[in-house]
PDB file of N, CA and C in Angstrom:
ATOM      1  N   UNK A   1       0.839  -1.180   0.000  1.00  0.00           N
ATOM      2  CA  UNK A   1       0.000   0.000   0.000  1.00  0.00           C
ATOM      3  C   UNK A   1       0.881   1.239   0.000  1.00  0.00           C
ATOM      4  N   UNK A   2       0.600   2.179  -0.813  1.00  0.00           N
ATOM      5  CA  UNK A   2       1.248   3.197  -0.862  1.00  0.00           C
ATOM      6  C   UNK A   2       0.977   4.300   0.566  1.00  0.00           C
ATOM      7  N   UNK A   3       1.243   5.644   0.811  1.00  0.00           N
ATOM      8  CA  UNK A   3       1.120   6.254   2.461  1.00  0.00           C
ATOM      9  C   UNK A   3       0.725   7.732   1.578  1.00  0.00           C
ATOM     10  N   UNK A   4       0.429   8.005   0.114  1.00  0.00           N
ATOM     11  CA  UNK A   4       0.087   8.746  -0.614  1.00  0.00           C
ATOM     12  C   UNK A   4      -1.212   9.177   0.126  1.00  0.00           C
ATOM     13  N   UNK A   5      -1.520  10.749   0.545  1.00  0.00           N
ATOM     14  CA  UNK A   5      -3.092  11.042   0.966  1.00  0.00           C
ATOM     15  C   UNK A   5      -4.180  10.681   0.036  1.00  0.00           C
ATOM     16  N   UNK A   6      -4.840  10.063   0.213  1.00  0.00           N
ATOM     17  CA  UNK A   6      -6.082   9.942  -0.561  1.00  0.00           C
ATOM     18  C   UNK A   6      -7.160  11.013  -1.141  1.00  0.00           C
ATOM     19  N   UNK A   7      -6.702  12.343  -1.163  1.00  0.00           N
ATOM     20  CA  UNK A   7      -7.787  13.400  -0.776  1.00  0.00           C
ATOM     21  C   UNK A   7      -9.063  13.337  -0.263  1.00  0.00           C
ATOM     22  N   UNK A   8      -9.093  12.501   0.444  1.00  0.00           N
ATOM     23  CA  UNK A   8     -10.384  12.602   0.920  1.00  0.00           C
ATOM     24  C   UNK A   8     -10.114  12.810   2.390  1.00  0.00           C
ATOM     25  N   UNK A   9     -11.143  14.206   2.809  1.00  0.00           N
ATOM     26  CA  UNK A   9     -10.782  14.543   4.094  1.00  0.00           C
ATOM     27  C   UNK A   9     -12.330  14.402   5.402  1.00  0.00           C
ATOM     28  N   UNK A  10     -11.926  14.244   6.340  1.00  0.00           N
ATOM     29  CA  UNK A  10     -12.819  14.072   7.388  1.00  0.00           C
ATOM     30  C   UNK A  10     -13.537  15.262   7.825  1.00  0.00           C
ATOM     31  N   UNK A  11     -15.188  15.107   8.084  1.00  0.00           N
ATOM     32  CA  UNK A  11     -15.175  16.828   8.752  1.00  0.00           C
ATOM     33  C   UNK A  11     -14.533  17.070  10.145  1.00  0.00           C
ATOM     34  N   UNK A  12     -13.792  16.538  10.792  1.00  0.00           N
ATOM     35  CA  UNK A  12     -13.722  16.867  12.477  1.00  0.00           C
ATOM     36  C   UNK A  12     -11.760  17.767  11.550  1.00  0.00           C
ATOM     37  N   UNK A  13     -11.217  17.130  10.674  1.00  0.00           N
ATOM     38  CA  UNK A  13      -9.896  17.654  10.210  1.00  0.00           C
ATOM     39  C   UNK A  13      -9.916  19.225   9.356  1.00  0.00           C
ATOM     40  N   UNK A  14     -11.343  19.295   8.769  1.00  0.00           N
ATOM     41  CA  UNK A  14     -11.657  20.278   8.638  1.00  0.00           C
ATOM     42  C   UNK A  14     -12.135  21.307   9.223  1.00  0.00           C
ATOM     43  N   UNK A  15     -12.790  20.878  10.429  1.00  0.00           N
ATOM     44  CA  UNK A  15     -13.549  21.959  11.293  1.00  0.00           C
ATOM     45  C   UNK A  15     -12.851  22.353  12.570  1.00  0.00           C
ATOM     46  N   UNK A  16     -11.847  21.569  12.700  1.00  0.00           N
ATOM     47  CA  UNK A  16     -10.598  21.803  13.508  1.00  0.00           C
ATOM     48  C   UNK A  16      -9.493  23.012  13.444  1.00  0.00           C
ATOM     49  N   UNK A  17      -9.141  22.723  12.085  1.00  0.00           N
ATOM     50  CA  UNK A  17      -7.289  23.260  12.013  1.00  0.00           C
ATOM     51  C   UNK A  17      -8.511  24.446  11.315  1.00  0.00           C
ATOM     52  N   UNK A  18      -7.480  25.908  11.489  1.00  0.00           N
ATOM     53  CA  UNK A  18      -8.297  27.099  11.032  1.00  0.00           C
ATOM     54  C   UNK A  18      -6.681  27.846  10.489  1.00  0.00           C
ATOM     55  N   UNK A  19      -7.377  28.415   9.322  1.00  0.00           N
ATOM     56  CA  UNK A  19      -5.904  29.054   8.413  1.00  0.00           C
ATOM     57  C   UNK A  19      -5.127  29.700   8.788  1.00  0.00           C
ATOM     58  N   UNK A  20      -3.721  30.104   9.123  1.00  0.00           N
ATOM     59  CA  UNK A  20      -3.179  31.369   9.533  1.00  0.00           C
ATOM     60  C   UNK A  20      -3.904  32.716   9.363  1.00  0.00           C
ATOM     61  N   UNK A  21      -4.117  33.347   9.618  1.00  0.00           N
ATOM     62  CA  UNK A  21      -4.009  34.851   9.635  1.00  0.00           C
ATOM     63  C   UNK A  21      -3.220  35.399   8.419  1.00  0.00           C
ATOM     64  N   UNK A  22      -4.167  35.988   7.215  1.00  0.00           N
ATOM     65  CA  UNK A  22      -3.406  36.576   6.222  1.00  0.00           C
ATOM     66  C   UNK A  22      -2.249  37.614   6.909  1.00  0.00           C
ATOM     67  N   UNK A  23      -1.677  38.213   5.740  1.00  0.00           N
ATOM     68  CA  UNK A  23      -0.407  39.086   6.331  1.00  0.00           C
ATOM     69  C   UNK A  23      -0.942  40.557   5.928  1.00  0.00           C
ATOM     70  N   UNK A  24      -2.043  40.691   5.538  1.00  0.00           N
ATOM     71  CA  UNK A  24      -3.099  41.676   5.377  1.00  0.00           C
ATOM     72  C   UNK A  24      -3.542  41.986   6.477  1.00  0.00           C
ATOM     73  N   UNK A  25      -4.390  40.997   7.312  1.00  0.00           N
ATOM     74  CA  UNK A  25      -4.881  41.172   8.534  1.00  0.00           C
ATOM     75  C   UNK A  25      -4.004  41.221   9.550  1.00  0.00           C
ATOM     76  N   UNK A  26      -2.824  40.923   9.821  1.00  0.00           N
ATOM     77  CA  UNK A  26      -1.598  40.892  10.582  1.00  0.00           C
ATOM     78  C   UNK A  26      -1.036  42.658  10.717  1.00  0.00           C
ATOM     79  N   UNK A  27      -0.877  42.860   9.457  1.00  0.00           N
ATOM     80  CA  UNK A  27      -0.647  44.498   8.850  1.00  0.00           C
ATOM     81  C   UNK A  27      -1.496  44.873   9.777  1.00  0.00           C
ATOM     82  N   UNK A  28      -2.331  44.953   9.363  1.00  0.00           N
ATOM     83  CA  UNK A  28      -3.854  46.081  10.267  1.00  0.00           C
ATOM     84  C   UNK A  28      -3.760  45.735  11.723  1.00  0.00           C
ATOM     85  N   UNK A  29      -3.709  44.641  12.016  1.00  0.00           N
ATOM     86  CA  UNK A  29      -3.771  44.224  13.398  1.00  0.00           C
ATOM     87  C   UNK A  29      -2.569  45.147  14.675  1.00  0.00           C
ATOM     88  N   UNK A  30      -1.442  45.590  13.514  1.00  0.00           N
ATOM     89  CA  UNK A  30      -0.051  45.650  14.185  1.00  0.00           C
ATOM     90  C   UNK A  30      -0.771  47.108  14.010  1.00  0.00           C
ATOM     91  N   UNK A  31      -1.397  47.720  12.877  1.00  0.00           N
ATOM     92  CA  UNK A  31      -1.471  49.103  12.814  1.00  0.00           C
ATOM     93  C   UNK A  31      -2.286  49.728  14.105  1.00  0.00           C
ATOM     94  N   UNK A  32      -3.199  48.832  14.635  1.00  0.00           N
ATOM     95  CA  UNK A  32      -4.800  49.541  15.062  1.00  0.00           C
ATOM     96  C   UNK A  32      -3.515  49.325  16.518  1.00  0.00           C
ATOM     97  N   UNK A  33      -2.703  48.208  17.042  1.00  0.00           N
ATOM     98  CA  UNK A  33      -2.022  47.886  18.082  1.00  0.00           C
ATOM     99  C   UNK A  33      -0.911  49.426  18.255  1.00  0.00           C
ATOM    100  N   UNK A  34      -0.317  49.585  17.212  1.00  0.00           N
ATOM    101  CA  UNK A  34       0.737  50.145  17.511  1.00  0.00           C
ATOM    102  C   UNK A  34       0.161  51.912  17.357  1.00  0.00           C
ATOM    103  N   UNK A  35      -0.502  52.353  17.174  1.00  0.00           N
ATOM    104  CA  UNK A  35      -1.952  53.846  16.537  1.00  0.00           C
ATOM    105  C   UNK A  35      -0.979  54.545  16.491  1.00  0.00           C
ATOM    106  N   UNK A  36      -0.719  55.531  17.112  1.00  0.00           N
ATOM    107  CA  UNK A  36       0.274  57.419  16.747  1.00  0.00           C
ATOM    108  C   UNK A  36       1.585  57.038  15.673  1.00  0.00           C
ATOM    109  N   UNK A  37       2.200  55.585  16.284  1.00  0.00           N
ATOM    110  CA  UNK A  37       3.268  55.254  16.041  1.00  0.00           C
ATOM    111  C   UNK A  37       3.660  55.307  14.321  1.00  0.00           C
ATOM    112  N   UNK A  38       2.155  54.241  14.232  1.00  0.00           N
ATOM    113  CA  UNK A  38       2.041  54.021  12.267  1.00  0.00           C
ATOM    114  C   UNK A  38       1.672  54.746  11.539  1.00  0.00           C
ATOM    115  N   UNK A  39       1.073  56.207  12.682  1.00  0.00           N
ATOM    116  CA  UNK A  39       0.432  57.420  11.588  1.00  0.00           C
ATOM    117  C   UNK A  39       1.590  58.214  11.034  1.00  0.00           C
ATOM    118  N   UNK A  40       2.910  57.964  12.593  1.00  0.00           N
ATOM    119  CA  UNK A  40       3.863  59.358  12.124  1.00  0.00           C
ATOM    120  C   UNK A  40       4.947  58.512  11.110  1.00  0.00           C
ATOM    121  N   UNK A  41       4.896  57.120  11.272  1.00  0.00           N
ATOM    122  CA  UNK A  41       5.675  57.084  10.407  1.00  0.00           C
ATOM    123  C   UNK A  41       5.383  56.964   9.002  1.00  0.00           C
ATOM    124  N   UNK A  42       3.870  56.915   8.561  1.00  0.00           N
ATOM    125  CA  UNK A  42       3.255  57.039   7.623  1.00  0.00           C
ATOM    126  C   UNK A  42       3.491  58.202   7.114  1.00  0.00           C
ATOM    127  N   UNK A  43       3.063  59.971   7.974  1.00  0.00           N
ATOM    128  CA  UNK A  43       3.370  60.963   7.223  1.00  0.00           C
ATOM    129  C   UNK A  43       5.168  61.197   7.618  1.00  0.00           C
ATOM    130  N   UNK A  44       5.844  60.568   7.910  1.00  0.00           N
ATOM    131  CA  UNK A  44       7.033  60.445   7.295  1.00  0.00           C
ATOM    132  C   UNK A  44       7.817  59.829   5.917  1.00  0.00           C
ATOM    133  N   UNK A  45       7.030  59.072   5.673  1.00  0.00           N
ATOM    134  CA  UNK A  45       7.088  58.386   4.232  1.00  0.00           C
ATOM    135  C   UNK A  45       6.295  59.299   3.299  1.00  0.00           C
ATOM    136  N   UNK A  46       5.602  59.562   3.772  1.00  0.00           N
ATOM    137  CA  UNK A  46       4.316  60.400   2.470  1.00  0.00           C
ATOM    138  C   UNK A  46       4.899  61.851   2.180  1.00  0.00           C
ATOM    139  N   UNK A  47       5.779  62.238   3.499  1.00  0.00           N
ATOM    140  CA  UNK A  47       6.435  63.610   3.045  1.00  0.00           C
ATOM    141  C   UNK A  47       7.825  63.125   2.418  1.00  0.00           C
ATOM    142  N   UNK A  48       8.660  62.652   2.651  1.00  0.00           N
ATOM    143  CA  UNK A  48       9.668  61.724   1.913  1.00  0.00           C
ATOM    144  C   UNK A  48       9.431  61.838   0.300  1.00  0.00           C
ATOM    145  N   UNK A  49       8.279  60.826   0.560  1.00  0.00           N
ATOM    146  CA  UNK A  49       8.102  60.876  -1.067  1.00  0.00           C
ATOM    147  C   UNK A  49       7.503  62.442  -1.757  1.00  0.00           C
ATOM    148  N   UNK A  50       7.043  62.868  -1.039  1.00  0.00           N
ATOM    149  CA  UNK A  50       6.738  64.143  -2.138  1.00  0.00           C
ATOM    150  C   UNK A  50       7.747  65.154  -2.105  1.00  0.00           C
ATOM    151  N   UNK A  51       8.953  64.926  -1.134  1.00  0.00           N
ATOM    152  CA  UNK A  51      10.254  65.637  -1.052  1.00  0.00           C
ATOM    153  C   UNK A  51      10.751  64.993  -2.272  1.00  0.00           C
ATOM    154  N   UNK A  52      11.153  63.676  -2.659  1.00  0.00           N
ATOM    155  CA  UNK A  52      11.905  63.430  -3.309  1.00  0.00           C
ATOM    156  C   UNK A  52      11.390  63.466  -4.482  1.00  0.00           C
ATOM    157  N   UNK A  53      10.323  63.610  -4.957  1.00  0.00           N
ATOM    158  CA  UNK A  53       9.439  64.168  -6.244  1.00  0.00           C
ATOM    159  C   UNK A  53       9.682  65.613  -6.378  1.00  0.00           C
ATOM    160  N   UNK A  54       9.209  66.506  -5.719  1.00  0.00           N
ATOM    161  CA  UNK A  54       9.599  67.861  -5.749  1.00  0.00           C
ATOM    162  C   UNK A  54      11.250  67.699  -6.115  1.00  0.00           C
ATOM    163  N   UNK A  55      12.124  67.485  -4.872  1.00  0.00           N
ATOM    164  CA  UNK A  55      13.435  67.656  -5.994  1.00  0.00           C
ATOM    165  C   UNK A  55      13.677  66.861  -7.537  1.00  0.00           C
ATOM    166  N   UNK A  56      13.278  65.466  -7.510  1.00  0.00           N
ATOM    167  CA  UNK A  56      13.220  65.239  -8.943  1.00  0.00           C
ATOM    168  C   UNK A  56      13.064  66.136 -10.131  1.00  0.00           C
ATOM    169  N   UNK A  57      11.983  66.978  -9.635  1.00  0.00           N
ATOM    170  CA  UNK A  57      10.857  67.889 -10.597  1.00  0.00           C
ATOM    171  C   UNK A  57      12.018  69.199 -10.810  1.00  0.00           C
ATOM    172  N   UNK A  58      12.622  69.364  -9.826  1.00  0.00           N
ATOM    173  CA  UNK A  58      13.599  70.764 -10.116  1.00  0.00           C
ATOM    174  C   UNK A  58      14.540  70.277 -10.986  1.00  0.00           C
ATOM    175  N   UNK A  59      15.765  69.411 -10.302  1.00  0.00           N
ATOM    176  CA  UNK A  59      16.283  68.781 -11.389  1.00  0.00           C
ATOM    177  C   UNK A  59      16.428  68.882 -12.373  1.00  0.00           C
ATOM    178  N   UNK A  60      15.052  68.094 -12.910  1.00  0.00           N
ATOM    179  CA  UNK A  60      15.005  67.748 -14.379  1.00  0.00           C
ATOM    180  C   UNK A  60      14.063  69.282 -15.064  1.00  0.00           C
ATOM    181  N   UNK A  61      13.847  70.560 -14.794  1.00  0.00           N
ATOM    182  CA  UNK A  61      12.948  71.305 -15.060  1.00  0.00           C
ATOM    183  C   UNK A  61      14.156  71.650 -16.364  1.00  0.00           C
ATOM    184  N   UNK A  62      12.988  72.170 -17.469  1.00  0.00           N
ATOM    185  CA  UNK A  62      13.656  72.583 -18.866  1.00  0.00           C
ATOM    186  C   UNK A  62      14.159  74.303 -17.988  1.00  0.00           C
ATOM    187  N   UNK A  63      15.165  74.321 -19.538  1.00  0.00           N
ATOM    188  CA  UNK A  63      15.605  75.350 -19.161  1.00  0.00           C
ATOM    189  C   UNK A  63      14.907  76.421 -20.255  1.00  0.00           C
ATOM    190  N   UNK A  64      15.018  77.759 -20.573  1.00  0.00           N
ATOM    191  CA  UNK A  64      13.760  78.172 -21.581  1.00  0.00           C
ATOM    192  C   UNK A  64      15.016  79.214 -22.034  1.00  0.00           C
ATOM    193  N   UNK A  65      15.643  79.677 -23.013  1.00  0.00           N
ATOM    194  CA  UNK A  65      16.571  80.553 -24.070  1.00  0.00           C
ATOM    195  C   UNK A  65      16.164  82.096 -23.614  1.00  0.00           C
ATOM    196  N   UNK A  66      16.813  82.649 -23.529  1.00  0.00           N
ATOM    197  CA  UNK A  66      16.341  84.531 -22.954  1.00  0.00           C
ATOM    198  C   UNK A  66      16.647  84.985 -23.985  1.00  0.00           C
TER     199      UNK A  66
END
């Protein structure tokens, strides 16, 4: 006899074991846990990025002939 699963499953094996916790819901979970912490470092990233867009934008700005 082979030890290959048969797919066939029992309901007590199904109604038992319950899935991990996506890493979606983990995210949020840590956010709502950790509150002021994930806002400031949120508008630290969000100003970041529009710092480093704004200088991009100078940078590369045309120059125009006088």
């Amino acid at each position: 006899m082979s030890s290959e699963p048969t797919g066939i499953e029992t309901s007590t094996d199904s109604a038992t074991s319950t899935p991990p916790p996506s890493f979606v819901k983990q995210a949020m979970r840590n956010m709502v846990r950790k509150g002021s912490k994930s806002l400031f470092h949120l508008g630290l990233t969000a100003a970041g990025f529009i710092g480093f867009i704004l200088v991009v934008a100078w940078l590369g700005r045309p120059t125009l002939p006088q």
